[in-house]
Protein backbone atom coordinates (compact mmCIF):
# COMPACT_ATOMS: atom_id res chain seq x y z
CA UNK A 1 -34.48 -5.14 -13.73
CA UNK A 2 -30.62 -4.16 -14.30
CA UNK A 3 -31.75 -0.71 -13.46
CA UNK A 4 -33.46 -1.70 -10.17
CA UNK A 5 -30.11 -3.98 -8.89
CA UNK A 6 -27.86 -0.38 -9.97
CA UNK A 7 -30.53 1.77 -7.69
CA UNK A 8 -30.36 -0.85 -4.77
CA UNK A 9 -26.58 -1.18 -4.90
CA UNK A 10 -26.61 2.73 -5.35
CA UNK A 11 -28.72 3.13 -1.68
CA UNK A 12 -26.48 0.12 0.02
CA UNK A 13 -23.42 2.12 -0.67
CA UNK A 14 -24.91 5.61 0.55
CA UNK A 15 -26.31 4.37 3.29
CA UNK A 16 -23.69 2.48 4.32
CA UNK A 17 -21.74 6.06 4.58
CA UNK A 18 -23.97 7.66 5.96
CA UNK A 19 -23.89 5.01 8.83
CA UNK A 20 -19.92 5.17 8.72
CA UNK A 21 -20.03 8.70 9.35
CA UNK A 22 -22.70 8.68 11.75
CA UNK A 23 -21.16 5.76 13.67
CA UNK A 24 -17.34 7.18 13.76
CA UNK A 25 -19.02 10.71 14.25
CA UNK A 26 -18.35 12.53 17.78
CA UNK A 27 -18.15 9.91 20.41
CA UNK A 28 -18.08 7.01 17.91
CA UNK A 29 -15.03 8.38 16.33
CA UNK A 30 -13.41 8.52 19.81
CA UNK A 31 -14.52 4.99 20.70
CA UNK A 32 -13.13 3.27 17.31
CA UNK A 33 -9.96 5.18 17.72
CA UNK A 34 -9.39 5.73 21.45
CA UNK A 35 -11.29 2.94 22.91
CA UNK A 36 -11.90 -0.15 20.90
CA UNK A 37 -8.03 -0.66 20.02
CA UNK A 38 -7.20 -1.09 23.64
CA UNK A 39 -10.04 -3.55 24.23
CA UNK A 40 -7.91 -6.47 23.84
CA UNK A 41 -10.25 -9.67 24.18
CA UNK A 42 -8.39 -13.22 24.96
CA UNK A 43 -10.47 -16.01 22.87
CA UNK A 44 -9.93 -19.81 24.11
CA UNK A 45 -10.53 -22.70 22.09
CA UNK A 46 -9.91 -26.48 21.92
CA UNK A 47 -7.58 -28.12 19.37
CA UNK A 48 -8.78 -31.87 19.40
CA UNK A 49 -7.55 -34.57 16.78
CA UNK A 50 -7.22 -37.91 17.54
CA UNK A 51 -3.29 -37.71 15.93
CA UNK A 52 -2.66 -35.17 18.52
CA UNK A 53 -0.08 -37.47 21.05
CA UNK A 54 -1.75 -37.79 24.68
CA UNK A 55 1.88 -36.40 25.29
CA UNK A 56 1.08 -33.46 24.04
CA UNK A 57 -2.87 -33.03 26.01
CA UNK A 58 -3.05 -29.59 27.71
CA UNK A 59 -0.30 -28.27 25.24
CA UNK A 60 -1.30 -24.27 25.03
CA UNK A 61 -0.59 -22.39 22.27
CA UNK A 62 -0.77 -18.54 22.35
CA UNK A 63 -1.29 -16.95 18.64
CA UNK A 64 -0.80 -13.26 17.94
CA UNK A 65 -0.89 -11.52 14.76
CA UNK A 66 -0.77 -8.30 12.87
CA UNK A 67 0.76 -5.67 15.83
CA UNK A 68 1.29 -2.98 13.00
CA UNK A 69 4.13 -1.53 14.69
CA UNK A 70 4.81 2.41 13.83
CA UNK A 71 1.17 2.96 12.56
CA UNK A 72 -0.84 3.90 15.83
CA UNK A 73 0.62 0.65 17.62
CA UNK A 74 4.48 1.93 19.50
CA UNK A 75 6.82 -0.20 21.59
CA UNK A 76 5.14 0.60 25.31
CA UNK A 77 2.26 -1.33 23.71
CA UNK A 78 4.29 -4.74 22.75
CA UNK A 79 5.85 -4.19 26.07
CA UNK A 80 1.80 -4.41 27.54
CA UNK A 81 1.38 -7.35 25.12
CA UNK A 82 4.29 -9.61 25.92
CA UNK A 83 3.25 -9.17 29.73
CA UNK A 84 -0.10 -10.08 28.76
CA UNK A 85 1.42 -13.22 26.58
CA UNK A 86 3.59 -14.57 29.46
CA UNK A 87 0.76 -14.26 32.24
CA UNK A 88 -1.07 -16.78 29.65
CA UNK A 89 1.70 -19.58 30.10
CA UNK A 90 2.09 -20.66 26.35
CA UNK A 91 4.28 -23.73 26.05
CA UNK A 92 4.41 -22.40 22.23
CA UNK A 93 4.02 -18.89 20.49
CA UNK A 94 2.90 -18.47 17.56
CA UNK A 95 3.09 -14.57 15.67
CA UNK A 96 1.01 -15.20 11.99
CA UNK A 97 2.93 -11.81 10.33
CA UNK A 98 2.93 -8.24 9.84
CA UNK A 99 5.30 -6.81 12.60
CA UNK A 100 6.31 -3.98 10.84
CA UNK A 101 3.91 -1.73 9.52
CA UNK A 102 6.21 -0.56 7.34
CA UNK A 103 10.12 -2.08 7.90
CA UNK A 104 12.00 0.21 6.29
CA UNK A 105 10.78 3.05 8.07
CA UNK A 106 10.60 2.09 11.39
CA UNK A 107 13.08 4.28 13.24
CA UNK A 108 12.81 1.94 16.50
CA UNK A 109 14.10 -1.30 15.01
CA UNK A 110 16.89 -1.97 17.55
CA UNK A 111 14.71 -1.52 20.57
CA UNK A 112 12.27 -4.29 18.81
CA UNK A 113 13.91 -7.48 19.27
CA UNK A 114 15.01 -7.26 22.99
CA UNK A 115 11.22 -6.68 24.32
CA UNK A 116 10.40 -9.99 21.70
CA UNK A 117 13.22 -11.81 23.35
CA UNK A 118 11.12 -11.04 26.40
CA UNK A 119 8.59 -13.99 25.53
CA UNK A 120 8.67 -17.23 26.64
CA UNK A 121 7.55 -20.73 25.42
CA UNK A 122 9.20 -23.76 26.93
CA UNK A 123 8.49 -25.24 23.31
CA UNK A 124 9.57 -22.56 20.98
CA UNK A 125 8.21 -19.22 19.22
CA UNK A 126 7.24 -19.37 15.88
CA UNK A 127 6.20 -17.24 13.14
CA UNK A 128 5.72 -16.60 9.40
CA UNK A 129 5.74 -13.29 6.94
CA UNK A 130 3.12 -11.24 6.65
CA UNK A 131 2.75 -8.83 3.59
CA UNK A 132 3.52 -5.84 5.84
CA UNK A 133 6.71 -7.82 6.56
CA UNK A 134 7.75 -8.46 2.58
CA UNK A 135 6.57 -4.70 2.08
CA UNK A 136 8.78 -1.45 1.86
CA UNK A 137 11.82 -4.03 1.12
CA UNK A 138 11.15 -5.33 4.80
CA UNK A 139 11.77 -9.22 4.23
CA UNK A 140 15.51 -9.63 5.41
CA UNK A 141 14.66 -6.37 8.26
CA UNK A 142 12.01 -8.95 9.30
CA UNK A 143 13.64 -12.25 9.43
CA UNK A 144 16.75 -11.29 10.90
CA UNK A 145 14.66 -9.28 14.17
CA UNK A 146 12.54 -12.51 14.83
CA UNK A 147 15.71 -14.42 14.55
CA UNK A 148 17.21 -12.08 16.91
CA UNK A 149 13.69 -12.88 18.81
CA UNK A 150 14.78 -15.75 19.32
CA UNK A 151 11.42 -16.98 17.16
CA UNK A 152 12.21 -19.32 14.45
CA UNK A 153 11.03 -18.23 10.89
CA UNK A 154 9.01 -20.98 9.22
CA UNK A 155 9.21 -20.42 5.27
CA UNK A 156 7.76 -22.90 2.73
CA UNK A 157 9.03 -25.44 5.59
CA UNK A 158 7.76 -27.60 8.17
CA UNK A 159 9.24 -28.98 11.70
CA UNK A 160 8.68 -30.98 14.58
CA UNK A 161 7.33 -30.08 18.02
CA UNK A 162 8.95 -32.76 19.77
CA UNK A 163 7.91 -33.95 23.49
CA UNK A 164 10.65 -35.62 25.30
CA UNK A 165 8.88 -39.45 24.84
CA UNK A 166 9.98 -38.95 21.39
CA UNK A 167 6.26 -37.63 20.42
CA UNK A 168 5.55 -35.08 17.41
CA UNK A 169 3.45 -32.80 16.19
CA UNK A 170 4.09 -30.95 12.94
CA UNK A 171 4.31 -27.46 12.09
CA UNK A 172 4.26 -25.78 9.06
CA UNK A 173 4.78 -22.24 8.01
CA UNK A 174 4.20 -20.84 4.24
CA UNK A 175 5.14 -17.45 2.46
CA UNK A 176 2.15 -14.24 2.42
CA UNK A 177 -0.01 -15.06 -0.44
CA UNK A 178 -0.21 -11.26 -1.44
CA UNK A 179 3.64 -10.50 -1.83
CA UNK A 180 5.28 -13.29 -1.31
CA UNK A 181 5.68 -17.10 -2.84
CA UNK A 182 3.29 -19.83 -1.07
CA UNK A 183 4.29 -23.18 -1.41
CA UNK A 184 2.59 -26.12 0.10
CA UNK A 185 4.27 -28.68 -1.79
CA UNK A 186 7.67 -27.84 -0.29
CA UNK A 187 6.07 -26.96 2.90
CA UNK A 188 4.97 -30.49 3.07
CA UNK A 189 8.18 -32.42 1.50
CA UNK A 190 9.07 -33.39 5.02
CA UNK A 191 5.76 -34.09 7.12
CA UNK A 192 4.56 -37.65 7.76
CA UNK A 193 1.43 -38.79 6.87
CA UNK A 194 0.27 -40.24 10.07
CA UNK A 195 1.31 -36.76 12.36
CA UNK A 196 -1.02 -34.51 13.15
CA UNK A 197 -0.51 -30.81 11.44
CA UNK A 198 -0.77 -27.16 12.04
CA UNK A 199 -0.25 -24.83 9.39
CA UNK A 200 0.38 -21.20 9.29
CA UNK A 201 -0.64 -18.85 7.19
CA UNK A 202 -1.22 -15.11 7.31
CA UNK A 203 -3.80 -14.91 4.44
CA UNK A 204 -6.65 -17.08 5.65
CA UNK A 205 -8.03 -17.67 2.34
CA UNK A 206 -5.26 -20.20 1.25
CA UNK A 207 -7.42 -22.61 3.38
CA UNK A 208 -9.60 -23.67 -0.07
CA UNK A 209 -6.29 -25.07 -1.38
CA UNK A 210 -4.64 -26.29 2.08
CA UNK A 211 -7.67 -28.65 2.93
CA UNK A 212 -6.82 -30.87 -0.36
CA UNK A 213 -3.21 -31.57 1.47
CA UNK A 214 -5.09 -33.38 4.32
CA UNK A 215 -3.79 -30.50 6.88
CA UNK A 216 -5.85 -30.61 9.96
CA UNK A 217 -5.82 -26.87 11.41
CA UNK A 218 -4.83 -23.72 9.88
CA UNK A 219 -3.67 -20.47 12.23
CA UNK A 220 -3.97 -16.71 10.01
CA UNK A 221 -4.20 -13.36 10.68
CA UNK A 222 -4.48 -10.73 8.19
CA UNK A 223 -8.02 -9.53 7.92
CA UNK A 224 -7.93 -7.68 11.04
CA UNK A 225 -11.62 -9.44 11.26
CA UNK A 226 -12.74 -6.09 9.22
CA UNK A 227 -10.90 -3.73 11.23
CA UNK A 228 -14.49 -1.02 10.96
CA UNK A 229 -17.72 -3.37 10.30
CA UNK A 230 -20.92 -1.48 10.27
CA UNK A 231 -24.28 -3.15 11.62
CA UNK A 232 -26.61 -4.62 9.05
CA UNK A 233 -23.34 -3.79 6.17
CA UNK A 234 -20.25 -5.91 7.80
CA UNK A 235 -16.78 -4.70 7.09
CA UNK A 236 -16.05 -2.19 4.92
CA UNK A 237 -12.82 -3.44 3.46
CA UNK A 238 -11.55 -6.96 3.64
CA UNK A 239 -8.08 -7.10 2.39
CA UNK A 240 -7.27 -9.67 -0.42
CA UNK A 241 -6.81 -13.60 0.34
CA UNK A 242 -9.06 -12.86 3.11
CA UNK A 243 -12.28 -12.81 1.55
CA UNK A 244 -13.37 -16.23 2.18
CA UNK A 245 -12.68 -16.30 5.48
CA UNK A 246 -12.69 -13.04 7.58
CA UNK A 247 -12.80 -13.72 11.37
CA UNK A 248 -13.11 -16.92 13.52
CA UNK A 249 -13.20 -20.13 13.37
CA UNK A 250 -14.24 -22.08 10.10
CA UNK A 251 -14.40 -26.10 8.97
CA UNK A 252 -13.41 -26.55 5.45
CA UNK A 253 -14.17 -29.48 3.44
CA UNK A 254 -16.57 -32.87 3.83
CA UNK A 255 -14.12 -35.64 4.60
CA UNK A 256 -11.74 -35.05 7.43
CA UNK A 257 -12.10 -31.50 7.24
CA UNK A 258 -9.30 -28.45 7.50
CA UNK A 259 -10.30 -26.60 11.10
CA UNK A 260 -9.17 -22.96 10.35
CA UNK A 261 -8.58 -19.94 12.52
CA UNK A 262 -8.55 -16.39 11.88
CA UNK A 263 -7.16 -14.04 14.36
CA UNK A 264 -8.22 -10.08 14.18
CA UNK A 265 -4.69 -9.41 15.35
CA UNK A 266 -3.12 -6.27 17.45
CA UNK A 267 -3.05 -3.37 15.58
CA UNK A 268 -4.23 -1.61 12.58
CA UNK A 269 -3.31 -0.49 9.51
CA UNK A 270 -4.67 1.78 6.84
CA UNK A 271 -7.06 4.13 9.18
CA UNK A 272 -6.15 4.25 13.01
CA UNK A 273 -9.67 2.17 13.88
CA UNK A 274 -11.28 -0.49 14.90
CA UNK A 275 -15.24 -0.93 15.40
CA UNK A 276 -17.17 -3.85 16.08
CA UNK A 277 -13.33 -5.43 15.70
CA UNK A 278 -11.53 -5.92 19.16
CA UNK A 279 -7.71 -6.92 19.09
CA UNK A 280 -7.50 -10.09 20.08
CA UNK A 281 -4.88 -13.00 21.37
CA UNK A 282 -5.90 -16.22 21.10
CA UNK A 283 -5.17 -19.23 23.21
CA UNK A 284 -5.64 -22.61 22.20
CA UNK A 285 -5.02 -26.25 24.47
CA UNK A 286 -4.19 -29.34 22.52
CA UNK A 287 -6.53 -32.54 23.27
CA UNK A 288 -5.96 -36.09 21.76
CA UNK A 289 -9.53 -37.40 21.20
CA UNK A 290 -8.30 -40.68 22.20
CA UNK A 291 -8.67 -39.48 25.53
CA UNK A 292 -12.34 -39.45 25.09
């Protein structure tokens, strides 16, 4: 029997190959790397909680993640994307990490910030580190360009989204689980019970733990929803802390459960392609379910 499960997994793998080459063969290798990265799809969803403030119904959020800038991703790009981001209307950004494919090497830093600056929220911008952004000695490179992004950096912290009745919701923003130093505890030191919260994190995966801190939704990026996935096989590498929870949109937990979100982001990273994987934005609208 042992032998039989080594033969099967032995066939899964080759096959899977030979479908890998096959499919990124020739005009599949032109769609995942000429095609497929520019398909940028715009996903809508509802964000409904009865602590959401009727203040605060039609609220839209705009989440973006993982741009991979300098690998395969360059500045005329963002420039597309912010356009893209401000024909949406967001009353609040959010970017879930990895700017920078690599920080430290990027020899276009300075002409970063002032297409960022180029976004606009009536209610802020908002973001969090990615490992990319901790990576390559990138964490200061990073926090000081979204500061200059006018975005503010949310680490191990929460805040409020205030409406001008006096109104909240909170936010919260923890450190990459991969390179940096999650903390949910601290995150939380400062959030009222009775408000209704939105946590960010770029590894999806920290969800399992988040859920027991009676946080309502969860925004990540990371996986790059598989980046390649091959029919009948899936993805071919999901990165760590995003095992659990590779793409879309999850419930977590029996009693008042943690709504999580996982965006496939911008760009990519490690091979220049993306099949069965579109880049994606993602728009969400706040609802009070007291309206109902």
């Amino acid at each position: 029997m042992p032998q039989k499960l080594k033969r099967r997994t032995f066939l899964k793998r080759i096959f899977g190959t030979f479908l890998t080459v096959l499919g990124l063969g020739s005009g599949g290798y032109f769609y995942a790397k000429r095609i497929e990265p520019s398909l940028l799809e715009i996903n809508k969803l509802e964000i409904k909680h009865f602590l959401i403030p009727n203040s605060f119904n039609g609220i839209k959020i705009v989440q973006f993640s993982d741009t991979h800038l300098g690998f395969h991703y360059n500045l005329n790009q963002l420039k597309n994307l912010v356009k893209k981001i401000n024909h949406l209307q967001p009353d609040i950004i959010i970017f879930t990490g990895d700017l920078l494919d690599e920080p430290n090497k990027y020899k276009e830093i300075n002409k970063v910030a002032p297409i960022l600056q180029q976004l606009k929220a009536n209610m802020g911008k908002y973001c969090i580190y990615g490992n990319h952004d901790h990576g390559g000695y990138g964490s200061e490179i990073y926090k000081n360009l979204m500061e200059l992004s006018n975005f503010t950096v949310l680490l191990n912290e929460s805040l409020r989204i205030k409406q001008n009745d006096g109104s909240f919701i909170s936010l919260l923003g923890i450190d990459d689980q991969m390179l940096g130093k999650p903390d949910l505890s601290l995150a939380m030191k400062q959030v009222t019970e009775d408000s209704f919260k939105l946590l960010l994190s770029h590894a999806p995966d920290i969800a399992d733990e988040a859920s027991a801190y009676q946080i309502h939704w969860q925004l990540s990026g990371h996986s790059h929803g598989g980046q390649v996935k091959i029919p009948f096989i899936g993805a071919l590498v999901i990165p760590p802390f995003a095992k659990n929870y590779p793409e879309g949109f999850y419930s977590i937990g029996t009693s008042n459960p943690l709504s999580l979100y996982v965006n496939r982001g911008i760009g990519t990273t490690r091979l220049p392609f993306r099949f069965m994987a579109k880049p994606e934005i993602t728009v969400f609208t706040l609802v009070s379910a007291k309206t109902d």
